[in-house]
C-alpha atoms as a PDB file:
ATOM      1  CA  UNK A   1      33.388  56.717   1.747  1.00  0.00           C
ATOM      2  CA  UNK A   2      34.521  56.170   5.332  1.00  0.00           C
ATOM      3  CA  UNK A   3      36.934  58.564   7.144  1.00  0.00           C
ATOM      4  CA  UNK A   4      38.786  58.221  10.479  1.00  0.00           C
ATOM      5  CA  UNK A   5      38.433  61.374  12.632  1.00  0.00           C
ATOM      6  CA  UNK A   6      39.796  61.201  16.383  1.00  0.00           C
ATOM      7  CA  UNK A   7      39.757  57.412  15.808  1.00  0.00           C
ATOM      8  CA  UNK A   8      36.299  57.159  15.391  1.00  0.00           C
ATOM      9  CA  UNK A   9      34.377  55.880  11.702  1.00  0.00           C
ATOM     10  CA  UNK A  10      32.391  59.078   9.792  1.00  0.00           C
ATOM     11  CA  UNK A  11      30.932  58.711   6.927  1.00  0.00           C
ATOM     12  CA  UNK A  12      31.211  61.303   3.857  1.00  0.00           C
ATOM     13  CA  UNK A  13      27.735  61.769   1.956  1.00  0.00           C
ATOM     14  CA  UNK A  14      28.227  63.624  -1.308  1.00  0.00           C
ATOM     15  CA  UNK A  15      26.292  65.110  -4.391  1.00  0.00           C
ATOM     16  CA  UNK A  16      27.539  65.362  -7.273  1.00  0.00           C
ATOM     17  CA  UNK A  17      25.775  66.871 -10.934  1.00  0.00           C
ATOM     18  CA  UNK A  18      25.417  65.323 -14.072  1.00  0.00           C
ATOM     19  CA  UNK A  19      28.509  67.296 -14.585  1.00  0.00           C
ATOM     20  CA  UNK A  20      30.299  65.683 -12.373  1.00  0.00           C
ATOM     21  CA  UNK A  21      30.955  68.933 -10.092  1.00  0.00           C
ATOM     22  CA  UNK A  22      30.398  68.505  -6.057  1.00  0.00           C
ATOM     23  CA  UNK A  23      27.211  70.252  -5.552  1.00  0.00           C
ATOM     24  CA  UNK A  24      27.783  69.061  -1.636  1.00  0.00           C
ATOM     25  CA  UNK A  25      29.259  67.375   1.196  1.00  0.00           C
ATOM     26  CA  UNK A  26      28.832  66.052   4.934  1.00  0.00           C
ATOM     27  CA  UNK A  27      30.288  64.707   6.907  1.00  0.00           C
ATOM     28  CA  UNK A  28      28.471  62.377   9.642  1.00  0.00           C
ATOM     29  CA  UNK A  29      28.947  59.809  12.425  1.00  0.00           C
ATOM     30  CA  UNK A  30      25.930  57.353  11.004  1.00  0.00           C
ATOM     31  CA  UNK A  31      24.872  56.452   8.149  1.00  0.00           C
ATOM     32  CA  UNK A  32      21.151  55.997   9.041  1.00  0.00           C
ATOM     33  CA  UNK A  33      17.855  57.862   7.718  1.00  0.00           C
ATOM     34  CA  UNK A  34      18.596  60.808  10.438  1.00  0.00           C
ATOM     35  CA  UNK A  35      21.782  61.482   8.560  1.00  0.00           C
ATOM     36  CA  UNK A  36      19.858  61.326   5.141  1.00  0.00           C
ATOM     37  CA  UNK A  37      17.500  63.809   6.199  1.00  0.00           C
ATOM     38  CA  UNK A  38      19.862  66.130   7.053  1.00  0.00           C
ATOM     39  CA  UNK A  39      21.899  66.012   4.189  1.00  0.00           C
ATOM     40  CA  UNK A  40      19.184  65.859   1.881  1.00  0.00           C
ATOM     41  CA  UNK A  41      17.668  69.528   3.387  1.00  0.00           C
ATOM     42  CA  UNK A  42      21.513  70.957   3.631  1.00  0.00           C
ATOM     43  CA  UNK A  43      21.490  69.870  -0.112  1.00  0.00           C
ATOM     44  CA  UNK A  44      17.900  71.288  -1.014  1.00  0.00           C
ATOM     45  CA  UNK A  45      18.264  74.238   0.900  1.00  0.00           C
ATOM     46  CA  UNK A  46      20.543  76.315  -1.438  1.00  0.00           C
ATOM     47  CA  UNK A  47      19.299  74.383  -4.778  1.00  0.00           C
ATOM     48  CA  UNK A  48      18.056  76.636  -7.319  1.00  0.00           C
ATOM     49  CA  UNK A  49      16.957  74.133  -9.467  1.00  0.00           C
ATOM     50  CA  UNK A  50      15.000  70.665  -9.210  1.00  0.00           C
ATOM     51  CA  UNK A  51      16.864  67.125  -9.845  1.00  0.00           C
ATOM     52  CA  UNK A  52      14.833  64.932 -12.351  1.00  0.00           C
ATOM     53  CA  UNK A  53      16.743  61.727 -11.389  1.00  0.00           C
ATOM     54  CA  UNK A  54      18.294  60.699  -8.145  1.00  0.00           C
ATOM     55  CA  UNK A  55      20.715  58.305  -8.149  1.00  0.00           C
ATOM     56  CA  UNK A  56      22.007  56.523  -5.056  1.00  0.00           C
ATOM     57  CA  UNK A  57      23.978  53.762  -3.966  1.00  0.00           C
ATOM     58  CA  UNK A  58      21.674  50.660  -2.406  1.00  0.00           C
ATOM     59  CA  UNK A  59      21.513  52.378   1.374  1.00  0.00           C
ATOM     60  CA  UNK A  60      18.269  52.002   2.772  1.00  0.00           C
ATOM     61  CA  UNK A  61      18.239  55.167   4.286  1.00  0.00           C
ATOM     62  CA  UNK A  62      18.014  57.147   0.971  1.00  0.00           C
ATOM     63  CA  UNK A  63      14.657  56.298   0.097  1.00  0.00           C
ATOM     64  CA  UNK A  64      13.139  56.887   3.540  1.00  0.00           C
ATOM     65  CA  UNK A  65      14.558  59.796   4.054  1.00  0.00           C
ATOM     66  CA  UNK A  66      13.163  60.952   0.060  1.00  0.00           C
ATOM     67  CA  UNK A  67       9.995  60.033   1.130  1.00  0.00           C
ATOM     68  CA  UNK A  68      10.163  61.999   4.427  1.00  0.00           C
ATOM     69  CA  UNK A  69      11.720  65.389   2.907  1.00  0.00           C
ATOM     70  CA  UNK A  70      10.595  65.011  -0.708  1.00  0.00           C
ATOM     71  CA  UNK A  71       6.928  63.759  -0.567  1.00  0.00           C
ATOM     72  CA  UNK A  72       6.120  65.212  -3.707  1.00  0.00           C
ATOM     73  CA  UNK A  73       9.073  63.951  -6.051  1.00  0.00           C
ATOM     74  CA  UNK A  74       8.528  60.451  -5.456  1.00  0.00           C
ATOM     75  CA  UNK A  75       6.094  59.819  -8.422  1.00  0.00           C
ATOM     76  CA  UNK A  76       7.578  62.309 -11.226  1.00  0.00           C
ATOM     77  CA  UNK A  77      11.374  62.129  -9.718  1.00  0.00           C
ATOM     78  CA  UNK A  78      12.800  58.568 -10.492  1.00  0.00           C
ATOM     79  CA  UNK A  79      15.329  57.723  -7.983  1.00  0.00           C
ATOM     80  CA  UNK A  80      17.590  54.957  -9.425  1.00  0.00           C
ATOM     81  CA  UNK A  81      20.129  52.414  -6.875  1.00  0.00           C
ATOM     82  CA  UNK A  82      23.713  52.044  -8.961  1.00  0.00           C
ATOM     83  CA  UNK A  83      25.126  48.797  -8.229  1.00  0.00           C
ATOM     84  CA  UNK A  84      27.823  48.753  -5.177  1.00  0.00           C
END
């Protein structure tokens, strides 16, 4: 989702449960594999528990920054792209 702050674009990255409750949000300038990163250890650093799937949107950016922070999940934690 894009927002307009001060006239400028930011980008809202958000995770959401299998619930459907907001685990997180941020709220960034890019939308690169920097941004990723840090939303990804925001996210992971007050998780109790460990996600079995990951789903994400097509972004590039996802999967580098997965492979960067979660070296270890990429074989037994599927991460699956839902169709824009």
């Amino acid at each position: 989702m894009f927002l307009t702050i001060n006239g400028k674009r930011h980008y809202r990255w958000r995770a959401v449960d299998q619930d459907g409750h907001i685990l997180d949000i941020l709220v960034h300038r890019r939308r690169d594999k920097k941004a990723a990163k840090t939303f990804f250890r925001k996210l992971l650093k007050g998780a109790d528990l460990r996600a079995r799937v990951i789903i994400t949107d097509q972004l590039r950016s996802y999967g580098a920054a997965i492979r960067e922070i979660l070296p270890v999940w990429n074989t037994p934690t599927p991460v699956l792209e839902q169709p824009c």
